[in-house]
Protein backbone atom coordinates (compact mmCIF):
# COMPACT_ATOMS: atom_id res chain seq x y z
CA UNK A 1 -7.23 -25.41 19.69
CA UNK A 2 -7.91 -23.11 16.83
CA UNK A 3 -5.85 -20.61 15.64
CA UNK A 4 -8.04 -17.51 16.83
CA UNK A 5 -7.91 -19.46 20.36
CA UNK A 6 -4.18 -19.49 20.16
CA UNK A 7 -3.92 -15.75 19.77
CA UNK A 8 -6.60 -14.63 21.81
CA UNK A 9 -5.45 -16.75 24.64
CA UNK A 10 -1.93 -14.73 23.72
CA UNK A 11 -3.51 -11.38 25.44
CA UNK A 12 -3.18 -8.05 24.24
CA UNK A 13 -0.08 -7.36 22.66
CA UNK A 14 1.52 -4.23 25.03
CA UNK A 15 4.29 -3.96 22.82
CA UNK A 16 5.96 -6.33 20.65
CA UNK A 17 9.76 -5.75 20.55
CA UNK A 18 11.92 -7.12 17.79
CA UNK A 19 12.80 -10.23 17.70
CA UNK A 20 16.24 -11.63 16.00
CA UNK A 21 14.25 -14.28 13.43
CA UNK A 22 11.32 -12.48 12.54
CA UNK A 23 13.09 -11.07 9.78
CA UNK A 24 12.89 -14.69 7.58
CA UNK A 25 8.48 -15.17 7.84
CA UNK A 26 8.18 -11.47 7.65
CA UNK A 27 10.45 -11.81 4.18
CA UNK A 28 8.59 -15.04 3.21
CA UNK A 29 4.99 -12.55 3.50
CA UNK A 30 6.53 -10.08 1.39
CA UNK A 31 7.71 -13.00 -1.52
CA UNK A 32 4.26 -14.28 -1.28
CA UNK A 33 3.42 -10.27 -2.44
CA UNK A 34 5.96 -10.42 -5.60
CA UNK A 35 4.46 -13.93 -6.78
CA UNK A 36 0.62 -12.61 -6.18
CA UNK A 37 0.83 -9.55 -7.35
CA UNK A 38 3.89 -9.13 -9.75
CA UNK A 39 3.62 -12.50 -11.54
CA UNK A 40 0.18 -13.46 -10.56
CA UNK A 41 0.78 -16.97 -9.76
CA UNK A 42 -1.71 -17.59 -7.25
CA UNK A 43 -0.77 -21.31 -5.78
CA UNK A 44 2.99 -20.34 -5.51
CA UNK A 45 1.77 -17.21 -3.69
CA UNK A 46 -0.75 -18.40 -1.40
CA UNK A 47 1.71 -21.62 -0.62
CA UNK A 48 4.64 -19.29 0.38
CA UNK A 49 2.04 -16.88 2.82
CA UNK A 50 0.93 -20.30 4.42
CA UNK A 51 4.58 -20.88 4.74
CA UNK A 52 5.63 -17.92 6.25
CA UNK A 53 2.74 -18.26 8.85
CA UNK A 54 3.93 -21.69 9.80
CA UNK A 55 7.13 -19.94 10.15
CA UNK A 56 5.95 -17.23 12.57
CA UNK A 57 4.30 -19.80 14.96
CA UNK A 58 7.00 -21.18 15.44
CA UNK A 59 8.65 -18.38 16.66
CA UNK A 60 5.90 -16.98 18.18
CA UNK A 61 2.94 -16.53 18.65
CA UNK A 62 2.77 -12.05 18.48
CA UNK A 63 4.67 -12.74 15.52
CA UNK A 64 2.52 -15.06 14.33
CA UNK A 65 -0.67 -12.71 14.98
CA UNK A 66 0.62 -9.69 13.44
CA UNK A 67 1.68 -11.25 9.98
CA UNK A 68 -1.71 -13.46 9.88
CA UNK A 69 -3.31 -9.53 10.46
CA UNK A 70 -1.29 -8.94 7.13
CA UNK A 71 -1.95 -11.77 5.01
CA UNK A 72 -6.00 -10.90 5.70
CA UNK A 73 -4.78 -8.08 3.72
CA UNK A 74 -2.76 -9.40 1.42
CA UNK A 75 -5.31 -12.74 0.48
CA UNK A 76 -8.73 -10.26 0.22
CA UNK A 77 -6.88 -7.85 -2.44
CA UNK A 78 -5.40 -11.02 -4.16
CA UNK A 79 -8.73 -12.47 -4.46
CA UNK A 80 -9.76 -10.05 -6.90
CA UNK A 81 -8.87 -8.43 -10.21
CA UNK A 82 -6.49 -5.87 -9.73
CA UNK A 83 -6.81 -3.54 -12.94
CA UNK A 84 -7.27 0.24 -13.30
CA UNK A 85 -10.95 -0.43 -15.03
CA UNK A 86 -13.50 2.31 -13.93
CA UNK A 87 -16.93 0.90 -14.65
CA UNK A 88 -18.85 0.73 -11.93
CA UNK A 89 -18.76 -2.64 -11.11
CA UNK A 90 -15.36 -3.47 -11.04
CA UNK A 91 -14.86 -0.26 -8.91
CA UNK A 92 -17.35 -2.08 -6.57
CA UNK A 93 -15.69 -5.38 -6.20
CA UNK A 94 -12.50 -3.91 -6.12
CA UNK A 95 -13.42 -1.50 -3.22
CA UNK A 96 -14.84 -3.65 -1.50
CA UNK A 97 -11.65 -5.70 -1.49
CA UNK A 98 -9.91 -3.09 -0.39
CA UNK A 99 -11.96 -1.87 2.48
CA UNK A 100 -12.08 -5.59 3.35
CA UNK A 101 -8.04 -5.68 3.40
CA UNK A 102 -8.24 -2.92 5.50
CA UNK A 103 -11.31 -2.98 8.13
CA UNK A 104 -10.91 -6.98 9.05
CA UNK A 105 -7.51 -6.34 10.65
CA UNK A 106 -8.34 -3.43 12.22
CA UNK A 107 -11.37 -5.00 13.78
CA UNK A 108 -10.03 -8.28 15.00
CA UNK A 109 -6.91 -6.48 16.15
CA UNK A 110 -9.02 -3.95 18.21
CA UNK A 111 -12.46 -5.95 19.03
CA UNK A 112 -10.84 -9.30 19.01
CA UNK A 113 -7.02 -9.44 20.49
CA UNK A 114 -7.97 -5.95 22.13
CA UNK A 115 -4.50 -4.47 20.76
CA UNK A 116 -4.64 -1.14 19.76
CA UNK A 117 -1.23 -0.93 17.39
CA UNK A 118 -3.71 -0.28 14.18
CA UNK A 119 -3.88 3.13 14.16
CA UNK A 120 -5.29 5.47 11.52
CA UNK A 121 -4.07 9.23 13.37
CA UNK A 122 -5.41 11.76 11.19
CA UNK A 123 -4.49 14.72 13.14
CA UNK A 124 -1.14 15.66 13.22
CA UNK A 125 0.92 15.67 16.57
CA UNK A 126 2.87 18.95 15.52
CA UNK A 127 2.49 21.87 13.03
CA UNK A 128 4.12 21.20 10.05
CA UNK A 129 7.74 22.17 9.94
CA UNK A 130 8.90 23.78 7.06
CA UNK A 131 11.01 20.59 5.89
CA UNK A 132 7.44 18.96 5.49
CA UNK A 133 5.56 22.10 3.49
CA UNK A 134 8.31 22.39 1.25
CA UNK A 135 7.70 18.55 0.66
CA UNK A 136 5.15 18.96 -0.29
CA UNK A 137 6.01 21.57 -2.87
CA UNK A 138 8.95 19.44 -3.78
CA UNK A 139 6.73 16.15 -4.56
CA UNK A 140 4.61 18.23 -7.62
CA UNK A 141 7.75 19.36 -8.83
CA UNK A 142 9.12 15.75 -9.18
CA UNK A 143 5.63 14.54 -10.09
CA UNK A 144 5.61 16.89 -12.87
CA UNK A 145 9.40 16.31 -14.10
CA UNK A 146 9.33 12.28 -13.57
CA UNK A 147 5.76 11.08 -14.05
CA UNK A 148 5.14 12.32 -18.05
CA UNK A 149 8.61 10.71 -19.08
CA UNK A 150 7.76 7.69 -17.62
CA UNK A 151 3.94 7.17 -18.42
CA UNK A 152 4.14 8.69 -21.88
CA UNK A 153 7.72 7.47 -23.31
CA UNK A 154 7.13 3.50 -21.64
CA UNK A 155 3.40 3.39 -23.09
CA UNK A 156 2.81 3.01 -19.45
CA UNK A 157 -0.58 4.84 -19.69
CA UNK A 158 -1.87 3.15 -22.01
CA UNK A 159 -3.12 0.67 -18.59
CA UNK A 160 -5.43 3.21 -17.90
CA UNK A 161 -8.45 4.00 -19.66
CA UNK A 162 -9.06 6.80 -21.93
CA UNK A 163 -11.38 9.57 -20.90
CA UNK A 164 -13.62 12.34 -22.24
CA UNK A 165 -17.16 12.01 -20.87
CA UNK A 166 -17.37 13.94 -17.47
CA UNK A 167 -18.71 10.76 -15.73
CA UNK A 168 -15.64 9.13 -16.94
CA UNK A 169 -13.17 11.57 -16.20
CA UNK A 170 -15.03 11.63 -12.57
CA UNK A 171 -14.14 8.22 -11.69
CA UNK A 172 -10.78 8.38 -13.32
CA UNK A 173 -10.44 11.15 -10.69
CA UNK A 174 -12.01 9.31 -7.61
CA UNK A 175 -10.39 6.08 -8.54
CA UNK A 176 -6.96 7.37 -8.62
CA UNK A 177 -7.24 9.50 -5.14
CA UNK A 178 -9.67 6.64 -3.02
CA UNK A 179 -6.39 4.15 -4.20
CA UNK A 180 -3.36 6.66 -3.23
CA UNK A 181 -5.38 6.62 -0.17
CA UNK A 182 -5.97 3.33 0.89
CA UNK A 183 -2.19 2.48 -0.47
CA UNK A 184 -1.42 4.68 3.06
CA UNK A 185 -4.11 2.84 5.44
CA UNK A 186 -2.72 -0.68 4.27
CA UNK A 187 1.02 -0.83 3.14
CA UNK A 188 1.96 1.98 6.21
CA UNK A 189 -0.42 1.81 8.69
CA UNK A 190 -1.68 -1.65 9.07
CA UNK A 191 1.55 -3.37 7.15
CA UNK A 192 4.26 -1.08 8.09
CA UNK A 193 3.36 -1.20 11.79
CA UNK A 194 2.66 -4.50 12.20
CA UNK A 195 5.63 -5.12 10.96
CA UNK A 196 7.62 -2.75 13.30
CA UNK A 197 6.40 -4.41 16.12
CA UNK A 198 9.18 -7.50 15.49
CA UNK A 199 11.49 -5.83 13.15
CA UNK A 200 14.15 -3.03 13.30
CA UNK A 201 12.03 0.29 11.47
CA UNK A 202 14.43 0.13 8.56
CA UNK A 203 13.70 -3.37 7.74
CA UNK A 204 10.07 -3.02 8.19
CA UNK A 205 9.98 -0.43 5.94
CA UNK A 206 12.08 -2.47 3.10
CA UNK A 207 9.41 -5.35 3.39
CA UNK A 208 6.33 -3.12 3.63
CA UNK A 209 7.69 -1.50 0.29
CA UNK A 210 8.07 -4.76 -1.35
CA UNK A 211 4.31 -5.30 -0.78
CA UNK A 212 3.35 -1.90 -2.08
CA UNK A 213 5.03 -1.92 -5.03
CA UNK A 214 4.39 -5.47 -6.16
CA UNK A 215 0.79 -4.16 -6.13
CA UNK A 216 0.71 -0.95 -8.29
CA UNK A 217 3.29 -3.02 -10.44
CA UNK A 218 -0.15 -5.31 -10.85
CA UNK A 219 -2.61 -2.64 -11.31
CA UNK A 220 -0.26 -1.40 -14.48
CA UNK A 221 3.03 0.86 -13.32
CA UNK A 222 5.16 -1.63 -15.49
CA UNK A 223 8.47 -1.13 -17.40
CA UNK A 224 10.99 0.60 -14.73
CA UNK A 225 7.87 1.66 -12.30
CA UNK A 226 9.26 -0.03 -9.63
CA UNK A 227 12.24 1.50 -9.84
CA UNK A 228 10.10 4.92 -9.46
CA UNK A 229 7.32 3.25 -6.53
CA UNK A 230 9.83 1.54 -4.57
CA UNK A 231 11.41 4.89 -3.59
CA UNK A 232 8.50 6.76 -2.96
CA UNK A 233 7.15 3.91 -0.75
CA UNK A 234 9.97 3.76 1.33
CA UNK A 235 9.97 7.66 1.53
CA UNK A 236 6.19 7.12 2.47
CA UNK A 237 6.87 4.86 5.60
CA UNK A 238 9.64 6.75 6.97
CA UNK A 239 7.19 9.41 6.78
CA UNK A 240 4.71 8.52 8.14
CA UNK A 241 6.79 6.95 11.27
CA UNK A 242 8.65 10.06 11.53
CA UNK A 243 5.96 12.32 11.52
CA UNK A 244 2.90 9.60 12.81
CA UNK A 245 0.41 11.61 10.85
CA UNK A 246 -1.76 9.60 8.40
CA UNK A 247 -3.16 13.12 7.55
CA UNK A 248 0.42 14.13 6.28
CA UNK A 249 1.53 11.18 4.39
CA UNK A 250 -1.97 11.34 2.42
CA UNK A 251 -1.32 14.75 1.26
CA UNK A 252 1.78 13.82 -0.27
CA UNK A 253 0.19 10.70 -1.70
CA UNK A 254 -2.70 12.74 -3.38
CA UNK A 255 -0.29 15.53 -4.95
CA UNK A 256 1.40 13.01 -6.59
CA UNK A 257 -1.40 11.47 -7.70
CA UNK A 258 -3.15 14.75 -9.10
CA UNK A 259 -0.11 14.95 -11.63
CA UNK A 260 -0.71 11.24 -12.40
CA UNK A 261 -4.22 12.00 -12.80
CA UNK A 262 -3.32 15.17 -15.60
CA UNK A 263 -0.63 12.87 -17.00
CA UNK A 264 -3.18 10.18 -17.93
CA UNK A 265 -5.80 12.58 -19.52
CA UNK A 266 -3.14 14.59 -21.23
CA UNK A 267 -1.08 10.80 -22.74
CA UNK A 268 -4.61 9.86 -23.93
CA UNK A 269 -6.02 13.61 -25.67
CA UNK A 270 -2.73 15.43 -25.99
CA UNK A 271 -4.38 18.45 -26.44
CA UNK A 272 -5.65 18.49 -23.00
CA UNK A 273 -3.09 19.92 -20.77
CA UNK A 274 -0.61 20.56 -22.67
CA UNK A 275 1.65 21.33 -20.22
CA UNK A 276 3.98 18.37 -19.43
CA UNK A 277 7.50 17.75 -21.12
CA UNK A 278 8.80 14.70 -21.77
């Protein structure tokens, strides 16, 4: 029997509760991340995901269908470079890795296993407390005090293009907010929930930030960047599973990128917004 038979003769899943071993494939995945992504070293990575979905079978087979959801992910963005160039065409192939990474899961988890824990909620279940609108205040003011430091003293920005040409500076723009976004639909709501489904939240959330940083450490946050994005993603999952509002955890994504996004035009023509210490 093949291995969509095996899961689709598994049912729906109602709801996946933890399970005491899931923690070692789960942790395998999330290796399989660091060696693709952070060291690019594509047989070593794609050998330890294989192994980690042996690994899950044989615990079961929820398990097993949830991480295989995840390594769709994880294989379509690894299949392609991952690099902040904004011509057009690596844009394309990039995107279309990404929507790939994102849409395939969805749709066999929905259409296919007809399992609905893939969820993209947009609207938020609440009004926002205070807590959250002053986070959102908060996450400029660290964008601003952190971000020039780090991308101007480590060189860091020099991994992104310079701009000056309004076209340029467009895609600079779009490119930076379409990837803070779909860094929310993958890492926290496919990866982080899948992942909840067999592990405790807190350990979830270590793994799923594992994965996201291993991948901006790729596209060029190097020197102590993941010391900065391993934080914020963890922040970012808690978020979102404390709140369950995609809508929320994508504003707070897209402030921080908007200083990025001044940071990198002001490293590269210093007299452009000349408002950043470092």
């Amino acid at each position: 029997m093949t291995a969509v038979g095996i899961l689709t003769r598994a049912g729906p899943l109602v709801g996946a509760r933890p399970h005491r071993l899931a923690l070692a494939p789960a942790s395998v995945l999330a290796a399989s991340g660091i060696l693709l992504f952070g060291f690019e070293l594509d047989l070593a990575g794609y050998s330890l995901l294989a192994a980690s979905l042996v690994l899950a079978l044989t615990i079961s087979t929820a398990l097993f269908r949830d991480l295989g959801l995840v390594a769709i992910g994880v294989v379509a963005v690894s299949a392609v470079p991952i690099t902040t160039d904004i011509s057009l065409a690596h844009m394309a192939v990039m995107g279309t890795a990404m929507a790939v990474a994102v849409a395939v899961p969805y749709l066999l988890s929905r259409f296919v296993f007809g399992d609905r824990a893939i969820r993209f909620p947009l609207t938020h279940p609440r009004t926002w407390t205070r807590p959250e609108r002053w986070w959102l205040v908060l996450v400029v003011v660290l964008g601003y005090a952190i971000l020039p430091v780090y991308m101007i003293r480590s060189g860091v920005y020099q991994n992104w293009p310079a701009v000056d040409g309004p076209d340029q500076i467009g895609r600079l723009f779009l490119g930076t907010n379409v990837l803070g976004i779909w860094d929310e639909l993958f890492f926290v709501c496919t990866v982080f929930t899948l992942l909840r489904r067999h592990l405790p939240m807190w350990q979830a959330n270590l793994l799923q930030a594992v994965l996201f940083t291993s991948f901006l450490w790729e596209l060029g946050f190097h020197s102590v960047g993941p010391l900065l994005i391993y934080p914020f993603a963890l922040v970012q999952g808690w978020t979102f599973a404390t709140t369950r509002s995609l809508s929320y955890v994508v504003a707070v994504h897209l402030l921080f990128d908007l200083v990025l996004f001044g940071v990198l035009l002001h490293a590269h023509q210093r007299d452009w917004l000349a408002i950043f210490l470092y």
